[in-house]
PDB file of N, CA and C in Angstrom:
ATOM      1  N   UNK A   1     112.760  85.842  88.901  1.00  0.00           N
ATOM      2  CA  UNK A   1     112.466  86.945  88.014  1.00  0.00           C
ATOM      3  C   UNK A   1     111.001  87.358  88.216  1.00  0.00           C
ATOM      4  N   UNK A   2     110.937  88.581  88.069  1.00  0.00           N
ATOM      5  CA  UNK A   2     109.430  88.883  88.228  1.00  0.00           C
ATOM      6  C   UNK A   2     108.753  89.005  86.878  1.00  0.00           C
ATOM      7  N   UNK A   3     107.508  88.996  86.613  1.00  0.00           N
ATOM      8  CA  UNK A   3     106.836  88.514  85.555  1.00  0.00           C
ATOM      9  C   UNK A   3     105.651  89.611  85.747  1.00  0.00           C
ATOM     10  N   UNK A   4     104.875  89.860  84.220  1.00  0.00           N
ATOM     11  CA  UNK A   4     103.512  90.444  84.248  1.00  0.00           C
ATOM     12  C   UNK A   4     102.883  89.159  83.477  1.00  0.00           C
ATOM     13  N   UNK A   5     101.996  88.554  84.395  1.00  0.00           N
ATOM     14  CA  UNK A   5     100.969  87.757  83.509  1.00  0.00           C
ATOM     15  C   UNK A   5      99.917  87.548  84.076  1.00  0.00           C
ATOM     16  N   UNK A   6      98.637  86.814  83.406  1.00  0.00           N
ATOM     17  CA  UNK A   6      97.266  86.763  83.581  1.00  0.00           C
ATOM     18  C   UNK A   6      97.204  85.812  85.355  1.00  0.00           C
ATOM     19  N   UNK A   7      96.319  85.846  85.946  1.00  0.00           N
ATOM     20  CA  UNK A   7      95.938  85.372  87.301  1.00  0.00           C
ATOM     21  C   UNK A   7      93.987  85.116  86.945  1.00  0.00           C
ATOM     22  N   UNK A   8      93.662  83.506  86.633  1.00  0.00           N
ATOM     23  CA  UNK A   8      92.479  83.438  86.526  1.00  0.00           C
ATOM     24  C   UNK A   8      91.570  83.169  87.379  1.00  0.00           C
ATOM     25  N   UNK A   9      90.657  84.132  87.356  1.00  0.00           N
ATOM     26  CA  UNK A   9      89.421  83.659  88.485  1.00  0.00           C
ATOM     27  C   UNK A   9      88.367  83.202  87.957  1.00  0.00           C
ATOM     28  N   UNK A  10      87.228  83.498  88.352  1.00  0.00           N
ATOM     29  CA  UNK A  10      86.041  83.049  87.889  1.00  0.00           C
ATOM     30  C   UNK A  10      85.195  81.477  87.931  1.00  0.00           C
ATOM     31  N   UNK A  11      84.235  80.993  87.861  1.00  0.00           N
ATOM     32  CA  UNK A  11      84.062  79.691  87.954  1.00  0.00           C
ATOM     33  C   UNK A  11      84.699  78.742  86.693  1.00  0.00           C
ATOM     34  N   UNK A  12      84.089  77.480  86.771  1.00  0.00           N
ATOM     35  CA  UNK A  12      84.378  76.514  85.834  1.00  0.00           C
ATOM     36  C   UNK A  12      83.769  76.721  84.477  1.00  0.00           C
ATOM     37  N   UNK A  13      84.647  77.046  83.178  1.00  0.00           N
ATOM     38  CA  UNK A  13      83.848  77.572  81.951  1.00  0.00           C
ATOM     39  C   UNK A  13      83.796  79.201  82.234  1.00  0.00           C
ATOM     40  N   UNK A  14      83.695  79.883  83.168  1.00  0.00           N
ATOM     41  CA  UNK A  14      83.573  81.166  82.746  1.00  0.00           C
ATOM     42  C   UNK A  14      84.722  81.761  83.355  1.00  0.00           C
ATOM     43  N   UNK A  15      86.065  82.184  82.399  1.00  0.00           N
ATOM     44  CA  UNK A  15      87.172  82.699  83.169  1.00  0.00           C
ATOM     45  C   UNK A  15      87.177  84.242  83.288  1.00  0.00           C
ATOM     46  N   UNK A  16      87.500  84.616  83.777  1.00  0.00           N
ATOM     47  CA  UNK A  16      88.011  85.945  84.412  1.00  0.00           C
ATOM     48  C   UNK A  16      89.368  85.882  84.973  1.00  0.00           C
ATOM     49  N   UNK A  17      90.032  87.307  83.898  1.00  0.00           N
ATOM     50  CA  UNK A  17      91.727  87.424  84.137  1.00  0.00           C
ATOM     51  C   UNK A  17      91.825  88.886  85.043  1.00  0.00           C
ATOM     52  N   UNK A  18      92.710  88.421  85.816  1.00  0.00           N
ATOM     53  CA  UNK A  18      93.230  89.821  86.524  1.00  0.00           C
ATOM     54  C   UNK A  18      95.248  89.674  85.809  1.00  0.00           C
ATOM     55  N   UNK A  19      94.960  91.444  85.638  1.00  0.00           N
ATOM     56  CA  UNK A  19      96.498  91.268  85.183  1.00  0.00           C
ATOM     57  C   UNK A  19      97.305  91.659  86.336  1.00  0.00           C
ATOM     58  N   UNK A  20      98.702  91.222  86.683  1.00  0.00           N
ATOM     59  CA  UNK A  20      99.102  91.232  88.162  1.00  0.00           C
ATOM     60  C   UNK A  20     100.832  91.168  87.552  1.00  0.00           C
ATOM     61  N   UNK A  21     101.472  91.848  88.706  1.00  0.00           N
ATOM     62  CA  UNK A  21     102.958  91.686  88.140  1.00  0.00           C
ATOM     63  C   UNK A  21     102.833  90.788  90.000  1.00  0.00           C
ATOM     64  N   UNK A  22     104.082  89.515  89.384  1.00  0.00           N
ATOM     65  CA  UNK A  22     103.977  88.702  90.721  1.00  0.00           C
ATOM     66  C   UNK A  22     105.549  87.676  90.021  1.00  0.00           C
ATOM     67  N   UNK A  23     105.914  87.137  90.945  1.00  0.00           N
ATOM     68  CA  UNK A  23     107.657  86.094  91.082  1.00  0.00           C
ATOM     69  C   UNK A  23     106.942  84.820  90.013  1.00  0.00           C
ATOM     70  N   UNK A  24     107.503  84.935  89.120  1.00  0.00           N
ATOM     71  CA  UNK A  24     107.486  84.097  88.017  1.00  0.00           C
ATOM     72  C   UNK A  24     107.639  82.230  88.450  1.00  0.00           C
ATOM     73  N   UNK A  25     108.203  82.111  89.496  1.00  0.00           N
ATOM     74  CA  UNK A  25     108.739  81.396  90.622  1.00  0.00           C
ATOM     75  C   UNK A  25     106.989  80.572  91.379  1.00  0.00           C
ATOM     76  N   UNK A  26     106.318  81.803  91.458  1.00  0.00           N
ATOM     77  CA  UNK A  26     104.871  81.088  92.231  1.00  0.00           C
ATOM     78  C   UNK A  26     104.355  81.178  91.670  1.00  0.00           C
ATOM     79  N   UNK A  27     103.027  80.283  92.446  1.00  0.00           N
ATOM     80  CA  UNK A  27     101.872  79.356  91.524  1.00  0.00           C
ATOM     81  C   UNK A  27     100.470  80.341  90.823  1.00  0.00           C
ATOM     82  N   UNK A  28      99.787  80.301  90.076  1.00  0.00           N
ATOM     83  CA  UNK A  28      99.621  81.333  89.690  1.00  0.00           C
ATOM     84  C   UNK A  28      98.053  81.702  90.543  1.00  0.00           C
ATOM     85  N   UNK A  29      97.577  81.400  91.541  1.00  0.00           N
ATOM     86  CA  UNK A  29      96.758  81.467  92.632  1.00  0.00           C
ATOM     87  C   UNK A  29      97.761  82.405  93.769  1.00  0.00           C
ATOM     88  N   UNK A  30      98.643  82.651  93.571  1.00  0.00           N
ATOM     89  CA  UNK A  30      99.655  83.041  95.021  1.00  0.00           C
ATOM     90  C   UNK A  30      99.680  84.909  94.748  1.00  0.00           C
ATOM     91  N   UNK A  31      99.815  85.263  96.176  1.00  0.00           N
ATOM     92  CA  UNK A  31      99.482  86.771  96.611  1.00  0.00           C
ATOM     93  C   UNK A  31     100.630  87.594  95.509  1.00  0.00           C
ATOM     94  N   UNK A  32      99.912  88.416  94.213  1.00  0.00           N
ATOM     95  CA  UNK A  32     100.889  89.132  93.401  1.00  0.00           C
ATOM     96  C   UNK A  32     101.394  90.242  94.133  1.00  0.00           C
ATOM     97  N   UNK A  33     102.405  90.958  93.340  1.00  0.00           N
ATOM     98  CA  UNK A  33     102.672  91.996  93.650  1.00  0.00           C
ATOM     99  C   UNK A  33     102.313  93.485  94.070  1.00  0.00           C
ATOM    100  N   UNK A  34     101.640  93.452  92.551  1.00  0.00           N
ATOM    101  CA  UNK A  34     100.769  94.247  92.181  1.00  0.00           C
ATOM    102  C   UNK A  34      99.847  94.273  90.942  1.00  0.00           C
ATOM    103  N   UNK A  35      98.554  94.857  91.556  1.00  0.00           N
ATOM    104  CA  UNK A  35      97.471  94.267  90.643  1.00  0.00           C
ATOM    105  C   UNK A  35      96.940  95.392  89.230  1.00  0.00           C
ATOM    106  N   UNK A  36      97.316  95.220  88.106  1.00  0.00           N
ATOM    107  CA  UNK A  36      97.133  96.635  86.868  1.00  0.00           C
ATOM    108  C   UNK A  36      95.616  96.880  86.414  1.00  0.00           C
ATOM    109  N   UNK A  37      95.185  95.502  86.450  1.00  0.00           N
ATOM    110  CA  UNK A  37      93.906  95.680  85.479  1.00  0.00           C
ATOM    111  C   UNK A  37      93.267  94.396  85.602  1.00  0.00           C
ATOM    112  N   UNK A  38      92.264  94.324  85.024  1.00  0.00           N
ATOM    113  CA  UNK A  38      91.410  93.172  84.413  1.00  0.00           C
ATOM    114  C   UNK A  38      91.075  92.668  82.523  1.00  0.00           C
ATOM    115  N   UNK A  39      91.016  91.597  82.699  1.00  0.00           N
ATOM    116  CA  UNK A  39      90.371  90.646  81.292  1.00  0.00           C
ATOM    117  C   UNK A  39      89.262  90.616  81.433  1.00  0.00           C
ATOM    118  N   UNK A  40      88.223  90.744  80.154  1.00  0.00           N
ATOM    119  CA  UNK A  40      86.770  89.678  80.580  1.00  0.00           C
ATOM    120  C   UNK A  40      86.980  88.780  79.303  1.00  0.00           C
ATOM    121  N   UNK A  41      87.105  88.031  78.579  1.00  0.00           N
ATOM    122  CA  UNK A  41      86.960  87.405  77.183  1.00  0.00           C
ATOM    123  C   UNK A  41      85.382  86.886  77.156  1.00  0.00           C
ATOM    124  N   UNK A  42      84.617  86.858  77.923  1.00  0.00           N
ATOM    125  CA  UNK A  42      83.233  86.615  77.857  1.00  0.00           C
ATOM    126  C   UNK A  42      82.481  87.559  77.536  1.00  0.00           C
ATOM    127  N   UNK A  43      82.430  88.732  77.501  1.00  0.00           N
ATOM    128  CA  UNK A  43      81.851  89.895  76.979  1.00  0.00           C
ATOM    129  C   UNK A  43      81.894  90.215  75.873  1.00  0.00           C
ATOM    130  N   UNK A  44      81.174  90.619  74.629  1.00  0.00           N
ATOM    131  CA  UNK A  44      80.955  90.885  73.547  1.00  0.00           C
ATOM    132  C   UNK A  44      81.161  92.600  73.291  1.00  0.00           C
ATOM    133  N   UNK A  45      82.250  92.941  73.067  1.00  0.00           N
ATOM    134  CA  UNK A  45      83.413  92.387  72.942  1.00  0.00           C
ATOM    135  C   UNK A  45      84.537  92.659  73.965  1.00  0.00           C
ATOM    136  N   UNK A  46      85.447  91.524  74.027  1.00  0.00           N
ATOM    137  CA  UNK A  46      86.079  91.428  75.652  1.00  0.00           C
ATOM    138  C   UNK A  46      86.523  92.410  76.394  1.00  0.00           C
ATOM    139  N   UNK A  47      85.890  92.727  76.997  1.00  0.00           N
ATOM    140  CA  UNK A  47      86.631  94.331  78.138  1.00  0.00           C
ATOM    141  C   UNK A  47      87.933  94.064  78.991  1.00  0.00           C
ATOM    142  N   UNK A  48      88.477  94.630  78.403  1.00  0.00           N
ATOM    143  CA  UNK A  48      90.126  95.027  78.803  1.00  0.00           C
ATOM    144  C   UNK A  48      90.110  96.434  79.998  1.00  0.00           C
ATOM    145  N   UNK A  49      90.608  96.411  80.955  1.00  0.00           N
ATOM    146  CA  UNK A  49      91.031  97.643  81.865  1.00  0.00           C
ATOM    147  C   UNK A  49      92.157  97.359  82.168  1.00  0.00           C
ATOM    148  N   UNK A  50      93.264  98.211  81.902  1.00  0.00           N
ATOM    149  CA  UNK A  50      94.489  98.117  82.293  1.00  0.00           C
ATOM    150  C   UNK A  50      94.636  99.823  82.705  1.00  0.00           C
ATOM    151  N   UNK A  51      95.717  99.475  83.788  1.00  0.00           N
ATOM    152  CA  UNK A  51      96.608 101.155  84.431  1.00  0.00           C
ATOM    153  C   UNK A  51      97.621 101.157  83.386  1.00  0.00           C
ATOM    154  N   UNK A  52      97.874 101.638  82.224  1.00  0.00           N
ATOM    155  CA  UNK A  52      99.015 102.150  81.531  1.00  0.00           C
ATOM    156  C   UNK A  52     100.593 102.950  81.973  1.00  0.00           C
ATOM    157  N   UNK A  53     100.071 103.217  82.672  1.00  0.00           N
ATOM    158  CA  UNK A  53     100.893 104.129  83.356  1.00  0.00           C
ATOM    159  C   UNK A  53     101.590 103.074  84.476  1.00  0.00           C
ATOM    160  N   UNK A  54     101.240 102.651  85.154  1.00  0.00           N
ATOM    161  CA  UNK A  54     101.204 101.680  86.305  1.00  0.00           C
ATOM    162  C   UNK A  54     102.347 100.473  85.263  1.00  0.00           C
ATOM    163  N   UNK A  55     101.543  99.832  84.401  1.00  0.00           N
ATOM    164  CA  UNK A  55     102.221  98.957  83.492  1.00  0.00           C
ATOM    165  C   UNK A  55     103.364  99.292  82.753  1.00  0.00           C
ATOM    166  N   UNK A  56     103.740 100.325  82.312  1.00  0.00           N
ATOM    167  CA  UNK A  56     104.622 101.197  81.788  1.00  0.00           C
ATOM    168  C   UNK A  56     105.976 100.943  82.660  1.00  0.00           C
ATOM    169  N   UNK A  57     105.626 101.406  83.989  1.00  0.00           N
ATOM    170  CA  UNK A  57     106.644 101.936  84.521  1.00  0.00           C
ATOM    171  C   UNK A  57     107.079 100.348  85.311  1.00  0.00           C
ATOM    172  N   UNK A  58     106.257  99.467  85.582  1.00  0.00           N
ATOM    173  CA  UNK A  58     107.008  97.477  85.995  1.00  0.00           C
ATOM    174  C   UNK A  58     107.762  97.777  84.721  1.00  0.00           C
ATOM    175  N   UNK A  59     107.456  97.817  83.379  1.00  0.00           N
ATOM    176  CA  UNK A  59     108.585  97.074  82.385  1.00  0.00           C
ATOM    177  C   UNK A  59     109.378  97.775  82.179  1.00  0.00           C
ATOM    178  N   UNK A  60     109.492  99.134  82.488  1.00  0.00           N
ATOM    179  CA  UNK A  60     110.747  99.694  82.552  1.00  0.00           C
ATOM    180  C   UNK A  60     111.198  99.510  83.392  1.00  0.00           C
ATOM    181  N   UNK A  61     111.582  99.204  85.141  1.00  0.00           N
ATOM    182  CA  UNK A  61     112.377  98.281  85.862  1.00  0.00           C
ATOM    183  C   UNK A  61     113.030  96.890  85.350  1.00  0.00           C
ATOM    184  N   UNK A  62     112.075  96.398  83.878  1.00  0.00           N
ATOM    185  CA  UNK A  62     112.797  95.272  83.707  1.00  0.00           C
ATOM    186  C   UNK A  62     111.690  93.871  83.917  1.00  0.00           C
ATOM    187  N   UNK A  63     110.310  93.955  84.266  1.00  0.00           N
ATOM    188  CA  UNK A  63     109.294  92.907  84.295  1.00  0.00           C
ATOM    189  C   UNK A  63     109.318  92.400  83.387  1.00  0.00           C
ATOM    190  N   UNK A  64     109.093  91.087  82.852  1.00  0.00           N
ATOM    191  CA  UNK A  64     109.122  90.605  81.704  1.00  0.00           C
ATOM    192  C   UNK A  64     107.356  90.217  81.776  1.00  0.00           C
ATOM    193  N   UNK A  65     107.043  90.622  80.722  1.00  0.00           N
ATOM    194  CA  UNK A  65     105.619  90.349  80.388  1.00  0.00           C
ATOM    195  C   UNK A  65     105.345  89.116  79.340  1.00  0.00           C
ATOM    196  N   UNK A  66     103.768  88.108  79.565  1.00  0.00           N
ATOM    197  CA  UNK A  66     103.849  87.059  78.785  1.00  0.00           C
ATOM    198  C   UNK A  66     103.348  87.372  77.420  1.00  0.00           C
ATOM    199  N   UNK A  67     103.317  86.986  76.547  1.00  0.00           N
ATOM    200  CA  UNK A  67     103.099  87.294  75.272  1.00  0.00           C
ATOM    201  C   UNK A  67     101.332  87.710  75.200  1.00  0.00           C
ATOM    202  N   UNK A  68     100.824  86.752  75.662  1.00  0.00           N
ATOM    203  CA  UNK A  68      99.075  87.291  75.954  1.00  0.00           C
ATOM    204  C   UNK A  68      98.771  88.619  76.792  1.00  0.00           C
ATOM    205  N   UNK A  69     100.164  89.062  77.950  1.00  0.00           N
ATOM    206  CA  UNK A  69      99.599  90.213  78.413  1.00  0.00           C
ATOM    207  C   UNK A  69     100.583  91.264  77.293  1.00  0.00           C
ATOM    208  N   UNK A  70     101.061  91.341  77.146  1.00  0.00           N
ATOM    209  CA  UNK A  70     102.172  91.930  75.480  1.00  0.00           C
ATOM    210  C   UNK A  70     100.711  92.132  74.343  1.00  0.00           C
ATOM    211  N   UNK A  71      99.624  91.027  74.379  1.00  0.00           N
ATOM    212  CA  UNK A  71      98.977  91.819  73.412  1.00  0.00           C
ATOM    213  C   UNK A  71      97.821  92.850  73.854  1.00  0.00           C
ATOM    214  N   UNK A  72      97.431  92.500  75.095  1.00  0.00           N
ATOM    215  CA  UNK A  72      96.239  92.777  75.907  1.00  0.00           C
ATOM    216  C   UNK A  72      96.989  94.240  76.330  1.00  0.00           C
ATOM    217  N   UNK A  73      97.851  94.477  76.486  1.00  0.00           N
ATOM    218  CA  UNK A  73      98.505  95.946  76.703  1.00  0.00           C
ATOM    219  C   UNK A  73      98.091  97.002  75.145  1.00  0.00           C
ATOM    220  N   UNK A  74      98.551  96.114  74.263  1.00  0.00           N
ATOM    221  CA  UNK A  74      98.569  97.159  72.815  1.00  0.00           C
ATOM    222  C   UNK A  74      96.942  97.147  72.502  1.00  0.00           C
ATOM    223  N   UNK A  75      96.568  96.499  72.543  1.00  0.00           N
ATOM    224  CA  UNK A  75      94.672  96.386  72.504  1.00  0.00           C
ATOM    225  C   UNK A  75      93.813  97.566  73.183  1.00  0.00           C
ATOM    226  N   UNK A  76      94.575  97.339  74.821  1.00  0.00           N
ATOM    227  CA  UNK A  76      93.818  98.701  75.603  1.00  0.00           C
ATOM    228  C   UNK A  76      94.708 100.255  74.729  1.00  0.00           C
ATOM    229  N   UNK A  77      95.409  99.916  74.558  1.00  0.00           N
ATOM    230  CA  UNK A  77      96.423 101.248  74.316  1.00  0.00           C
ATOM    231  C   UNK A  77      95.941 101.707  73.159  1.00  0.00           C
ATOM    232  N   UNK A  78      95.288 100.577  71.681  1.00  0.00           N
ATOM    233  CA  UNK A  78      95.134 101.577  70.961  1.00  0.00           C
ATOM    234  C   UNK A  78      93.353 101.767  70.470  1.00  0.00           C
ATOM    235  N   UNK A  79      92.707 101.008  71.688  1.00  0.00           N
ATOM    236  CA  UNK A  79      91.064 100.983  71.933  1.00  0.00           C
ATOM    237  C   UNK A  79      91.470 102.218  72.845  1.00  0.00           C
ATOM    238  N   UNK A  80      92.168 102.430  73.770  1.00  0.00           N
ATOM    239  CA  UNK A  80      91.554 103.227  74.812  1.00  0.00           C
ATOM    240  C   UNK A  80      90.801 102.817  75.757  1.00  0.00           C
ATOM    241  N   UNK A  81      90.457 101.910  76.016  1.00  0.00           N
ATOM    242  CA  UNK A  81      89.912 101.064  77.123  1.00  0.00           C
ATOM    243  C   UNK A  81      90.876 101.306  78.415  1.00  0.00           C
ATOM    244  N   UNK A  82      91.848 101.452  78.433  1.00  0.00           N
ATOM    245  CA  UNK A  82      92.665 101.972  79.142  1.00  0.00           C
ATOM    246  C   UNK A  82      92.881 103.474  80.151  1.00  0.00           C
ATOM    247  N   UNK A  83      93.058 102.749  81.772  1.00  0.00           N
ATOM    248  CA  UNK A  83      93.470 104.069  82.493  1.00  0.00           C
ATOM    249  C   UNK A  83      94.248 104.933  82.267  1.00  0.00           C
ATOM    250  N   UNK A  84      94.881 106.035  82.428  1.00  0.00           N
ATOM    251  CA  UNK A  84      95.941 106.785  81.793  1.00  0.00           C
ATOM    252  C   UNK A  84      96.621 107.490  83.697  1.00  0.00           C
TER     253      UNK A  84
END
């Protein structure tokens, strides 16, 4: 099944999320599908960039998204932090 969820980078203690639709199946370091946006939770206050549009149209094929990117979607959507 394919999945939308977080992919963390960044060093030890300071994470950085990329949001990525990728096979629910691999490890979460492994080449996604496709890449929507970014997390920062270290920033005051955490900067969200997501493609809306882009994200929209994986879960209408049927992507199942994880509950943390389920909130990080409605956050950009009703901040506007969000691509259109």
């Amino acid at each position: 099944m394919i999945s939308m969820r977080l992919m963390r980078f960044g060093a030890k203690k300071k994470p950085f999320y990329r949001i990525v639709v990728i096979d629910s199946r691999r490890p979460r370091e492994s080449k996604a599908i496709d890449y929507l946006g970014y997390y920062d939770p270290l920033k005051d206050p955490a900067e969200i960039k997501i493609d809306l549009a882009r994200a929209k149209a994986w879960l209408a094929r049927g992507v199942q998204a994880s509950k943390t990117v389920l909130s990080l979607l409605d956050r950009a959507a009703q901040s506007g932090d969000a691509t259109e």
